[in-house]
N, C-alpha and C. Protein backbone atom coordinates (compact mmCIF):
# COMPACT_ATOMS: atom_id res chain seq x y z
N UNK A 1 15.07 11.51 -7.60
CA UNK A 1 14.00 10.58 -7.31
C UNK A 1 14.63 9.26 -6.88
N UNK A 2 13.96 8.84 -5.77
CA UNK A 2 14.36 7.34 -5.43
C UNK A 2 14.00 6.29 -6.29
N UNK A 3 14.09 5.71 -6.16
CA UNK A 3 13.88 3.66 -6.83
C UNK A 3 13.42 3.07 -5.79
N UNK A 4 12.45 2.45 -5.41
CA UNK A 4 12.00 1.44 -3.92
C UNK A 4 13.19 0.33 -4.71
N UNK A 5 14.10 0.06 -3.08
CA UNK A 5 14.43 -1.26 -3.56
C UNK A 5 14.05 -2.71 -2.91
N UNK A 6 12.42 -1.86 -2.39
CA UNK A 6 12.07 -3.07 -1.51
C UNK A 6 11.32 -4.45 -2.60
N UNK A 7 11.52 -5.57 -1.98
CA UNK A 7 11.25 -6.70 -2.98
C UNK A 7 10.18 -7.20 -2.25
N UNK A 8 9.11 -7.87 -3.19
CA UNK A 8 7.71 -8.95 -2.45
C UNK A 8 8.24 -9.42 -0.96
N UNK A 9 9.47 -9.83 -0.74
CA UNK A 9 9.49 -10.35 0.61
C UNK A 9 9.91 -9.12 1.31
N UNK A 10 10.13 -8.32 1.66
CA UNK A 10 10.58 -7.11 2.58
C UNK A 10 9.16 -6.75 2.92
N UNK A 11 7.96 -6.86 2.60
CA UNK A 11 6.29 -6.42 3.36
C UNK A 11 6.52 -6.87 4.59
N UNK A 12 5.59 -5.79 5.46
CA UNK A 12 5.55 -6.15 6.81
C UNK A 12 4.44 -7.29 6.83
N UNK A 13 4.69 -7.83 7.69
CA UNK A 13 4.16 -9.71 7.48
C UNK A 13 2.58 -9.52 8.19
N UNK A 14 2.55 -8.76 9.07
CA UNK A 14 1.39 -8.47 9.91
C UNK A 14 0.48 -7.43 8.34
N UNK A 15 0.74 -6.50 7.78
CA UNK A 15 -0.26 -5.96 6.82
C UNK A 15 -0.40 -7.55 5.70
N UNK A 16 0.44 -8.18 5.36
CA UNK A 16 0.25 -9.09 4.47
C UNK A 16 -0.63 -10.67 5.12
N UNK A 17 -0.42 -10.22 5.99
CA UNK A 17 -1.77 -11.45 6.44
C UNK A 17 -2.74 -10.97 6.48
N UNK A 18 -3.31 -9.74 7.23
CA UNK A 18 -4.17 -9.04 7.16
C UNK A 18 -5.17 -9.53 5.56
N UNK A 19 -3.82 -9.35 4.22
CA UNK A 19 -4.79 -8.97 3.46
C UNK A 19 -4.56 -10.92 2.53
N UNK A 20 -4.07 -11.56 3.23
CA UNK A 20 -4.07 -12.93 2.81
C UNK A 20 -5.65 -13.33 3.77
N UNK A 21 -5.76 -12.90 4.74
CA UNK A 21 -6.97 -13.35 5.29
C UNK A 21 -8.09 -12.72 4.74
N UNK A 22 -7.67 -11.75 3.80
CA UNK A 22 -9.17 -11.10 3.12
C UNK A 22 -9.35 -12.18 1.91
N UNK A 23 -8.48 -12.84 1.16
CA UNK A 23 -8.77 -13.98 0.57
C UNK A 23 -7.36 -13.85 -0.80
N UNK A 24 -6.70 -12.87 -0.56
CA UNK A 24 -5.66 -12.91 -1.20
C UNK A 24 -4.59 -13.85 -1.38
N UNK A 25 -4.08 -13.61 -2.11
CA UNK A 25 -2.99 -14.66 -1.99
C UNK A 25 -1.72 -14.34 -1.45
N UNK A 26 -0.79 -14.73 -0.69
CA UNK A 26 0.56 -14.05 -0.34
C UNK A 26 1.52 -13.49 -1.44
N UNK A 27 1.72 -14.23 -2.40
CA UNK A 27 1.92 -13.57 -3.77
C UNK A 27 1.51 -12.44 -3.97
N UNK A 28 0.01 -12.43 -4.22
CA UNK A 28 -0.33 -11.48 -4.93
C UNK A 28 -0.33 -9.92 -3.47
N UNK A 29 -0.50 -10.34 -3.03
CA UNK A 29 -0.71 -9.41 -1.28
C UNK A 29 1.08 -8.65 -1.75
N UNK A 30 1.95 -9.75 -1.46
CA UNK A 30 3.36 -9.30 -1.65
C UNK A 30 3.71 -8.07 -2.92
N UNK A 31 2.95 -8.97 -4.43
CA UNK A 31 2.90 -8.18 -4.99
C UNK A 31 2.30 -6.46 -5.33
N UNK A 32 1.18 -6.70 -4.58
CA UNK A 32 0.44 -5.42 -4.71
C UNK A 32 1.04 -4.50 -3.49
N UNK A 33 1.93 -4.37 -2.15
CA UNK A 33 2.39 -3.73 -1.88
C UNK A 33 3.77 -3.57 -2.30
N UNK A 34 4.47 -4.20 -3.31
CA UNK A 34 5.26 -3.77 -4.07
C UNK A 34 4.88 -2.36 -4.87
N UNK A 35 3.79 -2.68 -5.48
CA UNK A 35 3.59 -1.87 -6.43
C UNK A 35 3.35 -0.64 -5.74
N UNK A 36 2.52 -0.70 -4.97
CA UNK A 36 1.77 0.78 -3.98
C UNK A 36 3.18 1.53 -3.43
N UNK A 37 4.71 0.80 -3.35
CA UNK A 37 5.33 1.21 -2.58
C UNK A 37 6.21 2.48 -4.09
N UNK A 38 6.11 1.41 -4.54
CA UNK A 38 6.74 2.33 -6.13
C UNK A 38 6.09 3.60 -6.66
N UNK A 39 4.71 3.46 -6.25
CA UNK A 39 3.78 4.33 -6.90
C UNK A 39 3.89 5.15 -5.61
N UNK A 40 3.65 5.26 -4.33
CA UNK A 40 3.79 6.53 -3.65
C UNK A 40 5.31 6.96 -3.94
N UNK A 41 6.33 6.35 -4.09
CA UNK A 41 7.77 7.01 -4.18
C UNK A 41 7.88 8.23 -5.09
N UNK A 42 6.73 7.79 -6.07
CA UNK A 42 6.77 8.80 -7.18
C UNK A 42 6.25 10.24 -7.20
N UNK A 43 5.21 10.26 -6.03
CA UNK A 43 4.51 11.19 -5.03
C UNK A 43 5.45 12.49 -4.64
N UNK A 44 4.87 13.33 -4.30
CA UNK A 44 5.73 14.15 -3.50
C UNK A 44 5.15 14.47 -2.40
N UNK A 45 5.73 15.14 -1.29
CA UNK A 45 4.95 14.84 0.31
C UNK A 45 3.47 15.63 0.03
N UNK A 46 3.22 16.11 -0.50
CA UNK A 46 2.25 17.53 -0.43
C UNK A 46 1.19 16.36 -1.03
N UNK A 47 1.38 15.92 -2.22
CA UNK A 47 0.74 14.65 -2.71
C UNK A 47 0.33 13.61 -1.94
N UNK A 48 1.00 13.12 -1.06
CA UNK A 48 0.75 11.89 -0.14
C UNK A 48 -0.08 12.62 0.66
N UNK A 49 -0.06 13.72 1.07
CA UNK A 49 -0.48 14.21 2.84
C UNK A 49 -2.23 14.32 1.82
N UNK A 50 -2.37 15.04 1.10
CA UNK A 50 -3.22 15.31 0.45
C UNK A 50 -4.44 13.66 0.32
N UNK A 51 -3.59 12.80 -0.68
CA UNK A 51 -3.98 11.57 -0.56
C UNK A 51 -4.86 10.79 1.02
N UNK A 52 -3.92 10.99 1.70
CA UNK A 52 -4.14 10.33 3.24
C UNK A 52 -5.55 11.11 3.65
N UNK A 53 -5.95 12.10 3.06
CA UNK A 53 -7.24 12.81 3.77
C UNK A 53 -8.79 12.46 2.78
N UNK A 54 -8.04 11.34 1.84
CA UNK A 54 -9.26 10.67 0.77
C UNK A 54 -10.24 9.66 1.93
N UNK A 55 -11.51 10.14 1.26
CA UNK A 55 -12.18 8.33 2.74
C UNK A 55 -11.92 7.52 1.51
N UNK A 56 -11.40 7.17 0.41
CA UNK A 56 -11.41 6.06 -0.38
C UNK A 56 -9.91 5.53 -0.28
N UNK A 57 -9.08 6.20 0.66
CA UNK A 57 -7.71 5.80 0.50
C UNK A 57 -7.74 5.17 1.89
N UNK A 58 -8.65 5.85 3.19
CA UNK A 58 -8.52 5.12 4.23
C UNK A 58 -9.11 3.97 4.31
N UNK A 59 -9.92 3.57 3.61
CA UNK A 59 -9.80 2.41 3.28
C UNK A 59 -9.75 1.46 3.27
N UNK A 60 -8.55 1.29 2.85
CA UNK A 60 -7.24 0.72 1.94
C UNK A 60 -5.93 0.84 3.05
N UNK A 61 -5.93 -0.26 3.92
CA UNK A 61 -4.87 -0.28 5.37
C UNK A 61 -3.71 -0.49 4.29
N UNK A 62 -3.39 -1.15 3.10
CA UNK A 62 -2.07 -1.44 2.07
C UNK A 62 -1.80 0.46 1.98
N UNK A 63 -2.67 1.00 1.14
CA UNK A 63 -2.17 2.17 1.20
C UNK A 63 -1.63 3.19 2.05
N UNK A 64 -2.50 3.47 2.79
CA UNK A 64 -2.73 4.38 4.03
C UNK A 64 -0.79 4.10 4.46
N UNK A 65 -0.83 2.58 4.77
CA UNK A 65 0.56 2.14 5.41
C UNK A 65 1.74 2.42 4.89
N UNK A 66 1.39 2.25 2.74
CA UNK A 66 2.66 2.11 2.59
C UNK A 66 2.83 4.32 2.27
N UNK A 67 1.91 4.85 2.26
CA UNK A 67 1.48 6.36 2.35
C UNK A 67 2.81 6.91 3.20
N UNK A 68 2.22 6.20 4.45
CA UNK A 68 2.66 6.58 6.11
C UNK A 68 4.66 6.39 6.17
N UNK A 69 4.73 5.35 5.50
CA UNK A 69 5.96 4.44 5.49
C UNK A 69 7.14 5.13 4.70
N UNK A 70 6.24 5.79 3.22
CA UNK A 70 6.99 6.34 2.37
C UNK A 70 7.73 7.65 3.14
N UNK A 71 6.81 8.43 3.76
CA UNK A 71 6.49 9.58 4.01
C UNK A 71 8.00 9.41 5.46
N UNK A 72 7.59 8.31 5.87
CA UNK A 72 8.36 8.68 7.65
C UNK A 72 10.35 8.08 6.63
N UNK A 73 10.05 7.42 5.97
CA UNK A 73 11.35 6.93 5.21
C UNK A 73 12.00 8.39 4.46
N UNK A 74 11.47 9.26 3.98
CA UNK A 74 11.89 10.01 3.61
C UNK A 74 12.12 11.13 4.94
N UNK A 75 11.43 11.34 5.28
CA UNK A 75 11.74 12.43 6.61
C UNK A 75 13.30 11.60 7.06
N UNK A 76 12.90 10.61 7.19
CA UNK A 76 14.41 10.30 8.15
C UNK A 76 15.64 10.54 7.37
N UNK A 77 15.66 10.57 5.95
CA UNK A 77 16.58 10.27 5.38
C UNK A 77 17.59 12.22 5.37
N UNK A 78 15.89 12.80 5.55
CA UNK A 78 16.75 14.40 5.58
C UNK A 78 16.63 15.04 6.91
């Protein structure tokens, strides 16, 4: 199993405005795709692909993205 070693500042800046303009805070925006990124790692692909076909996950552009992100990061890696 991996470890994300991505930190609050490594978010892509374009999803984190997105959700600073929903009324968030950059902090907390930073923080909560921290967390989403840890919590899909823990996933396994069959899990994510599964996930991505929820209408309550599409959503959710933080998820869906960091879903998509986890998913193409691991393909590349094998």
């Amino acid at each position: 199993m991996s470890v994300s070693l991505a930190k609050p500042t490594d978010a892509p800046e374009p999803l984190i405005a997105a959700y600073v303009r929903r009324g968030l805070s950059d902090y907390f925006a930073r923080q909560q795709y921290r967390g989403a990124r840890q919590w899909a790692e823990k996933l396994s692909p069959e899990e994510r692909a599964r996930l991505l076909t929820l209408p309550a996950i599409k959503r959710s552009p933080m998820t869906v993205h960091v879903l998509n992100e986890v998913t193409a990061e691991q393909h590349n890696a094998h």
